[in-house]
C-alpha atoms as a PDB file:
ATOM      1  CA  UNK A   1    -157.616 103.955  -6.428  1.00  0.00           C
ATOM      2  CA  UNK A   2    -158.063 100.175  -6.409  1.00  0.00           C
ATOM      3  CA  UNK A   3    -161.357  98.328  -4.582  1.00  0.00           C
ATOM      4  CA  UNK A   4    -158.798  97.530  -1.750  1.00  0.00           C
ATOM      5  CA  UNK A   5    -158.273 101.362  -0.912  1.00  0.00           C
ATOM      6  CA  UNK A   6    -161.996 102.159  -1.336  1.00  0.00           C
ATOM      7  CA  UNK A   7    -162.702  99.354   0.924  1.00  0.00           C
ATOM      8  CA  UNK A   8    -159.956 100.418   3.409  1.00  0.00           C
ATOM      9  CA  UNK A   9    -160.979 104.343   3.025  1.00  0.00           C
ATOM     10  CA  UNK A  10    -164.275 103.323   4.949  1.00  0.00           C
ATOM     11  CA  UNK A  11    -162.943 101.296   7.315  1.00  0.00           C
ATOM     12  CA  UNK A  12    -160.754 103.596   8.724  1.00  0.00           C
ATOM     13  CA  UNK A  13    -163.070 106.549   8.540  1.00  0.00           C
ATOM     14  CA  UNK A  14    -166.449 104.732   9.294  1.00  0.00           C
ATOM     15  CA  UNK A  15    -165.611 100.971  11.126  1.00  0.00           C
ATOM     16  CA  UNK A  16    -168.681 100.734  12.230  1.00  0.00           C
ATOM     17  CA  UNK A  17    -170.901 101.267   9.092  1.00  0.00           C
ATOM     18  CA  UNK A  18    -172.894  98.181   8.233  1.00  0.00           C
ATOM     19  CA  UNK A  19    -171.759  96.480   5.250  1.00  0.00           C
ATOM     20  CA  UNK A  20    -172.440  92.631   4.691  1.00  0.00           C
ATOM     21  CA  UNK A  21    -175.892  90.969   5.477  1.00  0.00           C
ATOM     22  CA  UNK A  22    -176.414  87.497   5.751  1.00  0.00           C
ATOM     23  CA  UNK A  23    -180.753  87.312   4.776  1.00  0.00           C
ATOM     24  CA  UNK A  24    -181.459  90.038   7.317  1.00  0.00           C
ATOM     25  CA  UNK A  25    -178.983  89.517   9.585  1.00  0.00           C
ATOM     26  CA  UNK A  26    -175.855  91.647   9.824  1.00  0.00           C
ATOM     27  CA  UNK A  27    -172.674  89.728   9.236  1.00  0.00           C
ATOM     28  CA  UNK A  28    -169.833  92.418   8.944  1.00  0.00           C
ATOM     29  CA  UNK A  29    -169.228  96.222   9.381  1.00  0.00           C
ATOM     30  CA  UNK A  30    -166.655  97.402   7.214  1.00  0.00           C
ATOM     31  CA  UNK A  31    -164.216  97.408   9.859  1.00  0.00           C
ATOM     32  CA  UNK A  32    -165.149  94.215  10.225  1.00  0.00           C
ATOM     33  CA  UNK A  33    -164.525  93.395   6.651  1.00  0.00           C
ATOM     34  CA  UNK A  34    -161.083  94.875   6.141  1.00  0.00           C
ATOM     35  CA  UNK A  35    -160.106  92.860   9.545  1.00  0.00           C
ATOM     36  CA  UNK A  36    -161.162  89.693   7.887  1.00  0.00           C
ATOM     37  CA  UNK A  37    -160.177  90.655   4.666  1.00  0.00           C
ATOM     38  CA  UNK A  38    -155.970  91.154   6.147  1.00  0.00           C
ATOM     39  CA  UNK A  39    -156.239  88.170   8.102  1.00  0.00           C
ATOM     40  CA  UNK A  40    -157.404  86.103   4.642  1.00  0.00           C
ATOM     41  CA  UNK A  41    -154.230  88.242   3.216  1.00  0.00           C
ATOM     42  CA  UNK A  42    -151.889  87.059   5.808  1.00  0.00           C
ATOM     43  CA  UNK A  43    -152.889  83.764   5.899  1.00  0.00           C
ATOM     44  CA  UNK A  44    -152.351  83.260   2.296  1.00  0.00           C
ATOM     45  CA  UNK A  45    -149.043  84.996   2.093  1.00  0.00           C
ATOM     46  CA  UNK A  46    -148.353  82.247   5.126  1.00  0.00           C
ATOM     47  CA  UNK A  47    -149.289  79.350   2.954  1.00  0.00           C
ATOM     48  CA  UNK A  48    -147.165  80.678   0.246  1.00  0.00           C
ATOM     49  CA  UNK A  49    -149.293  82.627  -2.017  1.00  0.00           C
ATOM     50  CA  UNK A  50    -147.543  85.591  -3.559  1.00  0.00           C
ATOM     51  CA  UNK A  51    -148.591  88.951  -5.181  1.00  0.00           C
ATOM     52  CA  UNK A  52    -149.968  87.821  -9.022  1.00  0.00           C
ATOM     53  CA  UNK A  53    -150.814  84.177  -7.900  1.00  0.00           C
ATOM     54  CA  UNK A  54    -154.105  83.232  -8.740  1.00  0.00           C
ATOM     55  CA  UNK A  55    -157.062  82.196  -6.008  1.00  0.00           C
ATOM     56  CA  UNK A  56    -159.966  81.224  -7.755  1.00  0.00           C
ATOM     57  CA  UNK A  57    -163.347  80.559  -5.873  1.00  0.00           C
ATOM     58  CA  UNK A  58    -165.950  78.162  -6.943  1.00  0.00           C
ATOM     59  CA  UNK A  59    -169.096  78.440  -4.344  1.00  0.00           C
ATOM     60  CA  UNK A  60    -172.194  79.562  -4.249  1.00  0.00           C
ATOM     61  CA  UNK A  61    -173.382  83.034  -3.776  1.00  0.00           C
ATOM     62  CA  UNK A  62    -171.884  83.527  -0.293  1.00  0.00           C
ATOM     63  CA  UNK A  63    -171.006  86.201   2.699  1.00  0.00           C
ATOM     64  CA  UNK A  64    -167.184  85.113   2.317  1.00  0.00           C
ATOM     65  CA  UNK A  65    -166.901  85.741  -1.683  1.00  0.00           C
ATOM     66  CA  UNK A  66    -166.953  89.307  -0.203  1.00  0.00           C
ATOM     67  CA  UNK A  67    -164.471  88.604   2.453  1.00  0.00           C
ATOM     68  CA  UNK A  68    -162.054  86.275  -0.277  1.00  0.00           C
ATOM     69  CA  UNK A  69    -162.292  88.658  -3.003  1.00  0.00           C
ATOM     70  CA  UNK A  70    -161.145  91.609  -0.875  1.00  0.00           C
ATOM     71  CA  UNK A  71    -158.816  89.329   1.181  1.00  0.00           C
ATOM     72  CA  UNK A  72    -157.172  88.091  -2.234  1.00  0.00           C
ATOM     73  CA  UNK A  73    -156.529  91.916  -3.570  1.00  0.00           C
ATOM     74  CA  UNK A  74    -155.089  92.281   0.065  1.00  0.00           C
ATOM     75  CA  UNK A  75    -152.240  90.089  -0.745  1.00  0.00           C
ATOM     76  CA  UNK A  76    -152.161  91.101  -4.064  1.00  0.00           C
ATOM     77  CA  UNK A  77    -153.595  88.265  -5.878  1.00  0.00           C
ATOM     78  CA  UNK A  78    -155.697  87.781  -8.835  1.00  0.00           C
ATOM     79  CA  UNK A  79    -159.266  86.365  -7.865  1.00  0.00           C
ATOM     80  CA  UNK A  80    -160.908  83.429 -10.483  1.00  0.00           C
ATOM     81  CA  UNK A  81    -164.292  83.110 -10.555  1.00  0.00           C
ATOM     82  CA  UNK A  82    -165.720  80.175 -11.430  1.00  0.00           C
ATOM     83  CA  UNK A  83    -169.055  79.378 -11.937  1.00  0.00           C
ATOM     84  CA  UNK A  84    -170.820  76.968  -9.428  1.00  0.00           C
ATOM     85  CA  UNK A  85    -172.871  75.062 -11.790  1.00  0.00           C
ATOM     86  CA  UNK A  86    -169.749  73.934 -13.486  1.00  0.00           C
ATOM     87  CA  UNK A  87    -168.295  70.046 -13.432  1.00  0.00           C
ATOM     88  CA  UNK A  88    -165.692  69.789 -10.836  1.00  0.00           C
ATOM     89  CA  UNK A  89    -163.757  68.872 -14.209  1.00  0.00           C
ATOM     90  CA  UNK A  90    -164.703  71.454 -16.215  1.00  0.00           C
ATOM     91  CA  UNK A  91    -163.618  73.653 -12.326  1.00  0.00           C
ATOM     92  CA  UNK A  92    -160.006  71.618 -12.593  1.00  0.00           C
ATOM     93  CA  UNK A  93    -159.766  72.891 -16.589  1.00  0.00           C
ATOM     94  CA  UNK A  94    -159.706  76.006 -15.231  1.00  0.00           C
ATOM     95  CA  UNK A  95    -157.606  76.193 -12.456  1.00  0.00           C
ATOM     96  CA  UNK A  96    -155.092  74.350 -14.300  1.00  0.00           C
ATOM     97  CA  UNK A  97    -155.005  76.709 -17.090  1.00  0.00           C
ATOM     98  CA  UNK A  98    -154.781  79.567 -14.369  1.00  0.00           C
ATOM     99  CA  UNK A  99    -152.487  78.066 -12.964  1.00  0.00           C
ATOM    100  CA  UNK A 100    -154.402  78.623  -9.431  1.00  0.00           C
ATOM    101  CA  UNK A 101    -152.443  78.692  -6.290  1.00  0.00           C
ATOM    102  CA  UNK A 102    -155.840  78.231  -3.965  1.00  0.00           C
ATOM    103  CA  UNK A 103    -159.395  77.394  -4.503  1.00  0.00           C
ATOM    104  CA  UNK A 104    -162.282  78.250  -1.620  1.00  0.00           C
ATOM    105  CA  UNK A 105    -165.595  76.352  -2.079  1.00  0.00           C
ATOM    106  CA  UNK A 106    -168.807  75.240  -0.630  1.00  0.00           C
ATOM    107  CA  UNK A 107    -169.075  71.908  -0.284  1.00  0.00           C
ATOM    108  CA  UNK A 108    -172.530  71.242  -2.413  1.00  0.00           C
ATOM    109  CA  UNK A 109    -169.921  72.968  -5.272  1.00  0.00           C
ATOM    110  CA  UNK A 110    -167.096  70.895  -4.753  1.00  0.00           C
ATOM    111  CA  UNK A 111    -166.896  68.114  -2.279  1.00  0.00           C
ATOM    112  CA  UNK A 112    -163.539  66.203  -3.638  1.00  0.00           C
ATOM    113  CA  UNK A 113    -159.488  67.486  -3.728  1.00  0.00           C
ATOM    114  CA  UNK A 114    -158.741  69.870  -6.545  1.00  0.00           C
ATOM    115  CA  UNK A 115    -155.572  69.323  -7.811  1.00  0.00           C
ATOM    116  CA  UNK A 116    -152.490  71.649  -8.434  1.00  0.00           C
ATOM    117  CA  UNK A 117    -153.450  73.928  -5.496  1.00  0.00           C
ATOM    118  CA  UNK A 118    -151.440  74.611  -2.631  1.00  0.00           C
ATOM    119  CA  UNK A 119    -154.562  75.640  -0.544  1.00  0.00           C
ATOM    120  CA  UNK A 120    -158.003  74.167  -0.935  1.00  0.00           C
ATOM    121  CA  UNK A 121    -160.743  75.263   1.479  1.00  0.00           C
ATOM    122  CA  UNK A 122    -163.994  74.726   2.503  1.00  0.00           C
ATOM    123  CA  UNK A 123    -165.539  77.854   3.523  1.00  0.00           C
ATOM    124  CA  UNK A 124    -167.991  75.835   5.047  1.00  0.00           C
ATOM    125  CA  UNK A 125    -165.645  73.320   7.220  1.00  0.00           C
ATOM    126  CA  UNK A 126    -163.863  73.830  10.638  1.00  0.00           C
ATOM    127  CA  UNK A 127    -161.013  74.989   8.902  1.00  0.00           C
ATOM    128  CA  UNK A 128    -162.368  77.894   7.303  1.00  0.00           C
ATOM    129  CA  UNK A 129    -162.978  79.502  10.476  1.00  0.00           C
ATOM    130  CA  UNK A 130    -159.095  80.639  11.080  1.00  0.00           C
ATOM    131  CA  UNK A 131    -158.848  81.588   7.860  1.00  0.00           C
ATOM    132  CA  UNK A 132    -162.843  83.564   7.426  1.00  0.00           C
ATOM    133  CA  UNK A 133    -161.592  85.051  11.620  1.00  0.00           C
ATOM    134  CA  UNK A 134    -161.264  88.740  11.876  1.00  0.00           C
ATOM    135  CA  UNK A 135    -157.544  89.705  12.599  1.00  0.00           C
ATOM    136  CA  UNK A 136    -156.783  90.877  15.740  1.00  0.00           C
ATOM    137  CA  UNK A 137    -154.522  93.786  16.215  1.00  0.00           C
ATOM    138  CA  UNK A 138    -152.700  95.714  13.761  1.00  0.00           C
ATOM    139  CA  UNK A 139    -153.668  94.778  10.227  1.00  0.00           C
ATOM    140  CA  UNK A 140    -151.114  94.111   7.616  1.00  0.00           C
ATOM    141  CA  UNK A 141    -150.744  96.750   4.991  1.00  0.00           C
ATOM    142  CA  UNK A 142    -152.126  96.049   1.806  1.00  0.00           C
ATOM    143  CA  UNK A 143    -150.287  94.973  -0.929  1.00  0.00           C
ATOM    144  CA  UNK A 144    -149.503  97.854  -3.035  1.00  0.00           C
ATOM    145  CA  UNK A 145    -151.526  97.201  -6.143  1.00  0.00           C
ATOM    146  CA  UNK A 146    -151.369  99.811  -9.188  1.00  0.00           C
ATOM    147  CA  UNK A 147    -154.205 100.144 -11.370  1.00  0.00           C
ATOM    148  CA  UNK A 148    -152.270  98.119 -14.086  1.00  0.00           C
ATOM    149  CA  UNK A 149    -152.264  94.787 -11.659  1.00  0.00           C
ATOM    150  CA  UNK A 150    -154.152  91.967 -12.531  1.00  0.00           C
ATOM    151  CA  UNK A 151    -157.275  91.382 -11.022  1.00  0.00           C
ATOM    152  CA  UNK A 152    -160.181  89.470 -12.074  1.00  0.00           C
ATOM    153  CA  UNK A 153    -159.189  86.602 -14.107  1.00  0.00           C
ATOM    154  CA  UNK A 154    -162.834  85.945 -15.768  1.00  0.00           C
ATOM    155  CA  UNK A 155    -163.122  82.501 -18.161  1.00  0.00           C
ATOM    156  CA  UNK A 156    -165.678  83.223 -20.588  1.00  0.00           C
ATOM    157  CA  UNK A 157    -168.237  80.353 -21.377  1.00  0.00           C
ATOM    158  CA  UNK A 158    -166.526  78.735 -23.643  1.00  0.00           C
ATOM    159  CA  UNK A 159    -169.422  78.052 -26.449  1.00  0.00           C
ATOM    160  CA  UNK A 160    -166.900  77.833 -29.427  1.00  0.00           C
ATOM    161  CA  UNK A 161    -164.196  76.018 -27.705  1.00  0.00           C
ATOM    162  CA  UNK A 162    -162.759  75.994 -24.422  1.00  0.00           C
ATOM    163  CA  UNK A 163    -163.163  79.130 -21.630  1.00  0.00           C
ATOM    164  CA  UNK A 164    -160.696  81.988 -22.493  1.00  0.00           C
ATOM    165  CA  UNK A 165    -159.358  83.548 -19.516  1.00  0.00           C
ATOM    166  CA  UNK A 166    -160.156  87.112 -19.747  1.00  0.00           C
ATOM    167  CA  UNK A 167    -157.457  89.026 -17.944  1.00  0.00           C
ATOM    168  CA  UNK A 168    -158.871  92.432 -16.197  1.00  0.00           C
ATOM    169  CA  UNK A 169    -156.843  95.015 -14.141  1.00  0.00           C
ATOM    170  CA  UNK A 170    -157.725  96.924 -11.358  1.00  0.00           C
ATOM    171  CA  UNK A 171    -158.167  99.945 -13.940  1.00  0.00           C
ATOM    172  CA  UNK A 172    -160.866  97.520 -15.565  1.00  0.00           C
ATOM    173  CA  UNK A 173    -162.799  97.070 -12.042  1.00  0.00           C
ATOM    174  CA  UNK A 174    -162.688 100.570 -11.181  1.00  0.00           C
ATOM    175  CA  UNK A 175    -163.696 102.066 -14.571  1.00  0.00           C
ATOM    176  CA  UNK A 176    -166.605  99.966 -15.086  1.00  0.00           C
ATOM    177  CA  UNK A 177    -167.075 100.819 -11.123  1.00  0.00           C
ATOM    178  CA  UNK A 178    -167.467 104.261 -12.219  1.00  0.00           C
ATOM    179  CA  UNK A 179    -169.892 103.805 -15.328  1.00  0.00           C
ATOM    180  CA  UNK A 180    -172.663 102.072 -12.871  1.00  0.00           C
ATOM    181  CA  UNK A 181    -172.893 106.016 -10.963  1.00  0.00           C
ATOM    182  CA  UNK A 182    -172.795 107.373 -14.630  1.00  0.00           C
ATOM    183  CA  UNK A 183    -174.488 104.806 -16.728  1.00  0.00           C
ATOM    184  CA  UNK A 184    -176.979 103.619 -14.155  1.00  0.00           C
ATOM    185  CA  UNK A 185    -177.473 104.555 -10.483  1.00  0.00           C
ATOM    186  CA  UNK A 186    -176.525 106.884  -7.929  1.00  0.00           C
ATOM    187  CA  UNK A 187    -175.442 105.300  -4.803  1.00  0.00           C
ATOM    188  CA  UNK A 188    -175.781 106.020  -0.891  1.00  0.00           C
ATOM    189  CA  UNK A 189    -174.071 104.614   1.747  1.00  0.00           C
ATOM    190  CA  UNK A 190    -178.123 103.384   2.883  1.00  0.00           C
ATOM    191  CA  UNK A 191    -178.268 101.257  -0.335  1.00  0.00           C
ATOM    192  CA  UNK A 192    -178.137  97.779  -0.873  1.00  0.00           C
ATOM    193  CA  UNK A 193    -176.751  95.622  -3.239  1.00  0.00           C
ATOM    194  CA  UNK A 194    -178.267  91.835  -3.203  1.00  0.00           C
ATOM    195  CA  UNK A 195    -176.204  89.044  -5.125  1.00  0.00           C
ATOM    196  CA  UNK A 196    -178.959  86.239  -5.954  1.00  0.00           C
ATOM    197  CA  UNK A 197    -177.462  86.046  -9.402  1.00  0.00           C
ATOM    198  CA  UNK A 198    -174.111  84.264  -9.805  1.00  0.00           C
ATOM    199  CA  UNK A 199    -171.502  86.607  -7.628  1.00  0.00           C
ATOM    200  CA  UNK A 200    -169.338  84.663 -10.052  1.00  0.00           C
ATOM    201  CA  UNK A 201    -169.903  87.077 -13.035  1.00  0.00           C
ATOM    202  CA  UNK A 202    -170.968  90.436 -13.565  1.00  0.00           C
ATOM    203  CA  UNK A 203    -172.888  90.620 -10.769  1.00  0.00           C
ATOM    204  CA  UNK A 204    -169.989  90.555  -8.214  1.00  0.00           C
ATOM    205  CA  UNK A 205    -168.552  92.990  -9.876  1.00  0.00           C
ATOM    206  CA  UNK A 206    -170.993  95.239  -8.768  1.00  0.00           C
ATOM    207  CA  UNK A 207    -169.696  94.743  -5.832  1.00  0.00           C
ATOM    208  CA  UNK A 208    -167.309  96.961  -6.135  1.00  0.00           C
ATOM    209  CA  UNK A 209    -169.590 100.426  -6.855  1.00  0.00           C
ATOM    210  CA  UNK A 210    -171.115  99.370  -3.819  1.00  0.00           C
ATOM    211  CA  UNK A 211    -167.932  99.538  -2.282  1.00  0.00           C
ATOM    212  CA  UNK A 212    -167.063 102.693  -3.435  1.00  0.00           C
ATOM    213  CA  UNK A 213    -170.305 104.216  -2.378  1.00  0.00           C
ATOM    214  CA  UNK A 214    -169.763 102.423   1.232  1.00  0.00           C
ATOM    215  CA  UNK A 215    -173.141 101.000   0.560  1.00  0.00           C
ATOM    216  CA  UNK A 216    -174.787  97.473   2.037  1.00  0.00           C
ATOM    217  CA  UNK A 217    -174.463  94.342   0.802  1.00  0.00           C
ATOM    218  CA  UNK A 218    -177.167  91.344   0.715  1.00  0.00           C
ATOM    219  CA  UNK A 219    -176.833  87.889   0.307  1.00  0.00           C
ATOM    220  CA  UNK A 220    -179.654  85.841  -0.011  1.00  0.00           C
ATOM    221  CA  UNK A 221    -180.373  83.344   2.819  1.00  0.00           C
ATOM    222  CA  UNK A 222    -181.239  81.137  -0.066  1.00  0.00           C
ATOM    223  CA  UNK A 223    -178.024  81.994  -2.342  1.00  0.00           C
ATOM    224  CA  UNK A 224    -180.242  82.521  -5.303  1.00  0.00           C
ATOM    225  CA  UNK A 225    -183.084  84.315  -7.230  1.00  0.00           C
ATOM    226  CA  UNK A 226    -186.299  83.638  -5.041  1.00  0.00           C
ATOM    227  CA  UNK A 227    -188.493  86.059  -5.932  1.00  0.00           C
ATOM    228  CA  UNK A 228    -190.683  85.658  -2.280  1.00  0.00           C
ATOM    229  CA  UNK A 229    -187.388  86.282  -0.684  1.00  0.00           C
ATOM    230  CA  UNK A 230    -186.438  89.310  -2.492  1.00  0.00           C
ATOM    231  CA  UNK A 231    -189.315  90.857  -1.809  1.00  0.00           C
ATOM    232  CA  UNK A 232    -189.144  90.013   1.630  1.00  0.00           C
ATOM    233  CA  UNK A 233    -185.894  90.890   2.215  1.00  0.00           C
ATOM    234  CA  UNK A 234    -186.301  94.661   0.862  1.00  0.00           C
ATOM    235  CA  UNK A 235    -189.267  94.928   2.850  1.00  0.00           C
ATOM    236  CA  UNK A 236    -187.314  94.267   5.874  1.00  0.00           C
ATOM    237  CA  UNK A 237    -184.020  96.088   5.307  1.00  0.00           C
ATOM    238  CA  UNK A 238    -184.597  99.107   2.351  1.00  0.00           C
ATOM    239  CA  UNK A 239    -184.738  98.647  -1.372  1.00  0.00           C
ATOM    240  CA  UNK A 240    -182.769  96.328  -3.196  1.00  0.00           C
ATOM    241  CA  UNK A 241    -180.452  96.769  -6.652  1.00  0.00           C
ATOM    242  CA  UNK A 242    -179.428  93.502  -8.104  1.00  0.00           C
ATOM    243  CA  UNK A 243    -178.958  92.282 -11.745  1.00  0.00           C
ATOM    244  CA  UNK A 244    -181.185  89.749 -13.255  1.00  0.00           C
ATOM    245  CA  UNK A 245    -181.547  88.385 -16.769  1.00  0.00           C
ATOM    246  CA  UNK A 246    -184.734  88.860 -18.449  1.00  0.00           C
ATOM    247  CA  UNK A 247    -186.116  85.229 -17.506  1.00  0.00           C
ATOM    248  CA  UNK A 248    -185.588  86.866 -13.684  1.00  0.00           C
ATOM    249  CA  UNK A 249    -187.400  89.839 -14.248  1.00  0.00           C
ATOM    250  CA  UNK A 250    -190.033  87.994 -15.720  1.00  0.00           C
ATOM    251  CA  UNK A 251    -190.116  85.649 -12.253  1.00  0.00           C
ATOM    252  CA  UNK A 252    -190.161  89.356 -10.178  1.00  0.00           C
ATOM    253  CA  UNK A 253    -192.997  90.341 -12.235  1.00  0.00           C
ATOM    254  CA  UNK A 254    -194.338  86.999 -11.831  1.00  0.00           C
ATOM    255  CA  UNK A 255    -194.824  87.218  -7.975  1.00  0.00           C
ATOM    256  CA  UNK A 256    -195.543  90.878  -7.952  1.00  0.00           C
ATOM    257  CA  UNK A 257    -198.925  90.188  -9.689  1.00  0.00           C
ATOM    258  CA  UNK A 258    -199.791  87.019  -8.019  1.00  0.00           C
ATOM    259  CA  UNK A 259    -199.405  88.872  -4.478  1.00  0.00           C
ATOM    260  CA  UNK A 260    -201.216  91.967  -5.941  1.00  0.00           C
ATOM    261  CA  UNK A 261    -198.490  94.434  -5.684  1.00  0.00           C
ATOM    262  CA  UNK A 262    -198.465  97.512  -7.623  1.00  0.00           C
ATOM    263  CA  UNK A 263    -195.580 100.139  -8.330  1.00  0.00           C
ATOM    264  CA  UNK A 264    -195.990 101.584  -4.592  1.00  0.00           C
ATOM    265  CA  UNK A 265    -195.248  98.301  -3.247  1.00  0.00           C
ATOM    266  CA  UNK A 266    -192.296  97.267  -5.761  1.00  0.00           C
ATOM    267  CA  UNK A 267    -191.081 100.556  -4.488  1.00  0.00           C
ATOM    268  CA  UNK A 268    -190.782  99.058  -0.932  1.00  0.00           C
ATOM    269  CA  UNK A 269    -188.680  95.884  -2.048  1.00  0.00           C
ATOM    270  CA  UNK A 270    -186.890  97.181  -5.401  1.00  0.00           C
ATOM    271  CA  UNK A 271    -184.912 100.340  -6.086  1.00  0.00           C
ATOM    272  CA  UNK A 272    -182.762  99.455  -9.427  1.00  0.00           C
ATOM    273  CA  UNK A 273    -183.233  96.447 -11.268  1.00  0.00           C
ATOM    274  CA  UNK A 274    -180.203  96.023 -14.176  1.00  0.00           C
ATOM    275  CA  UNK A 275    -181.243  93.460 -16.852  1.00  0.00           C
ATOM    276  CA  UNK A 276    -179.172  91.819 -19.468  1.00  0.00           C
ATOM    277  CA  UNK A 277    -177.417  88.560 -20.750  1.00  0.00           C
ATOM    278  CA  UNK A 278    -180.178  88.022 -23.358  1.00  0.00           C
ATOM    279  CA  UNK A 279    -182.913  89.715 -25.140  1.00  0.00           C
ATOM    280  CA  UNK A 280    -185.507  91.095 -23.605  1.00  0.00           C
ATOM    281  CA  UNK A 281    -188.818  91.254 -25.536  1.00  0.00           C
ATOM    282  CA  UNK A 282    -190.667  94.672 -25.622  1.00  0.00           C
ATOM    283  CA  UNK A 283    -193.784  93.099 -23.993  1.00  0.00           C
ATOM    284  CA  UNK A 284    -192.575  91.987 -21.005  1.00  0.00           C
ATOM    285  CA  UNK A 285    -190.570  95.078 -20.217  1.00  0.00           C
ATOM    286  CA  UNK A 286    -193.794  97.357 -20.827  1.00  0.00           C
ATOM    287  CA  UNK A 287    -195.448  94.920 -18.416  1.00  0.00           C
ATOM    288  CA  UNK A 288    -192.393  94.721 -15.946  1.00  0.00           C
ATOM    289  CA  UNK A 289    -193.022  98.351 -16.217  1.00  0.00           C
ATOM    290  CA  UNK A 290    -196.934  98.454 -16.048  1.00  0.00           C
ATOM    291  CA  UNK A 291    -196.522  95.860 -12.450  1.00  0.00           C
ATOM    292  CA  UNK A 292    -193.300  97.200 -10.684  1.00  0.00           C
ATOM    293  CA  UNK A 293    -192.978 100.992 -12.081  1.00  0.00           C
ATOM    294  CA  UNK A 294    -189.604 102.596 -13.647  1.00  0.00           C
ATOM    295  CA  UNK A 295    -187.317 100.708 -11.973  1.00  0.00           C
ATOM    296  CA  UNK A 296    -185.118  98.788 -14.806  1.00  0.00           C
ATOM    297  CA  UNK A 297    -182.002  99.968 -16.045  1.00  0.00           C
ATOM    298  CA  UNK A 298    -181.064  98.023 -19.469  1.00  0.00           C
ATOM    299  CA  UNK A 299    -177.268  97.093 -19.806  1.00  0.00           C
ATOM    300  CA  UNK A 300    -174.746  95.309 -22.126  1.00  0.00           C
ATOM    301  CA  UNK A 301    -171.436  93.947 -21.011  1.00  0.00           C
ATOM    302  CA  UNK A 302    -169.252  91.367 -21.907  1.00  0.00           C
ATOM    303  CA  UNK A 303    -166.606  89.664 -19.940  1.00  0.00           C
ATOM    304  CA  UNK A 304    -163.719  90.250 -22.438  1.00  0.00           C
ATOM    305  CA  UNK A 305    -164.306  94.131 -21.906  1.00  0.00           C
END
């Protein structure tokens, strides 16, 4: 199985099933999703992009990362993340040694023309709307991917030279998909997932558990780690899983004691918390523990694997 037939599995057996929110507000069903996700698909293959060509995306946390990824494994293409606090030029070093066929952004990422792309959008612009649309009518079949097919083309950070372009397969995605319901968390299809850490790195990839599971998906009004949000936002819609690095936890903590909320409460807002990235010091995880209750799940990962 590759994250395009899990996604397509629930669309065809449960359309209507909510699956991306926008804050609190729902954005796509996952009939929805697979709609938009073949129209992206055909739209690329119209503009010349071909099964193995790379489409990076370099944006903020947003609802149509979901919608590109998917759309991109649709046509059988490799999806490039690239980090949104990047330089545009350190963005163009990348794409040019991916040899990218298309780049989507948000405008606050990337305002100027990329070079060496065929496409360029703004997800954000006038234009992005035919190409974000739902497809009406019968949707293209998928591309058919095997689990050996490139999919995730991840550039490491580069702290001893320049980024290395660490090339997973579908096999990769689905393995590690299957070590979060092993390793950490079981996974309903009442769940949510919220991306306020970069979607751009490991975090988006646990997108694709999520998918499995036909869980929910949450992306922060904001686009980011605000703890007041968070909180807010599993209040309102169930409790949340995300990943955050220990300086995040620390933040959740943070607000959790200035607004007097114990365990129960955390409860309300929080079911799984995955931490990692950097060390975490045994004091503040015995207090993370003492504010917000048994909650954190401690991982290690590494792009190259």
């Amino acid at each position: 199985m590759t994250p395009v037939q899990a996604l397509l599995r629930h669309a065809l057996n449960d359309p209507d099933r909510p699956a991306i929110f926008h804050g609190e507000d729902l954005l796509s069903t996952y009939g929805d999703w697979a709609q938009r996700a073949a129209g992206i698909a055909q739209r690329l293959r119209a503009s010349g992009i071909e099964p193995g060509d790379r489409v990076a995306l370099f944006m903020r946390n947003h609802p149509s990362y979901l919608w590109l990824m998917w759309g991109a494994w649709w046509a059988g293409a490799v999806v490039v993340p690239i980090n949104a606090k990047l330089h545009v030029q350190e963005a163009q070093w990348i794409l040019d040694n991916a040899e990218a066929a298309a780049v989507f952004v948000t405008g606050d990422v990337c305002a100027q023309p990329l070079t060496g792309v065929r496409v360029q959008v703004d997800v954000e612009s006038a234009e992005a709307q035919d190409w974000l649309a739902p497809l009406i009518g019968a949707q293209p079949a998928p591309h058919p991917l095997k689990p050996t097919d490139l999919s995730w083309l991840f550039y490491t950070s580069g702290t001893t030279g320049r980024p290395k372009g660490v090339m997973q397969m579908h096999r990769n995605l689905m393995t590690m998909a299957l070590g979060y319901f092993v390793d950490v968390d079981a996974i309903t299809p009442q769940d949510h997932i919220v991306y306020a850490a970069p979607m751009s790195h490991g975090n988006g990839i646990y997108a694709v558990p999520h998918v499995l599971a036909g869980a929910r998906h949450v992306v922060p009004r904001s686009g980011g780690m605000d703890p007041a949000e968070l909180f807010a936002l599993g209040r309102a819609l169930g409790p949340l899983s995300t990943f955050a690095a220990p300086t995040i936890v620390k933040r959740l903590v943070d607000h959790a004691e200035r607004s007097g909320l114990g365990p129960g409460d955390c409860a309300q807002s929080f079911k799984t918390i995955v931490y990692g990235g950097a060390p975490m010091y045994a004091a503040d995880i015995q207090r993370a523990l003492r504010v917000m209750g048994p909650r954190f799940v401690q991982i290690y990962g590494q792009g190259e694997t």
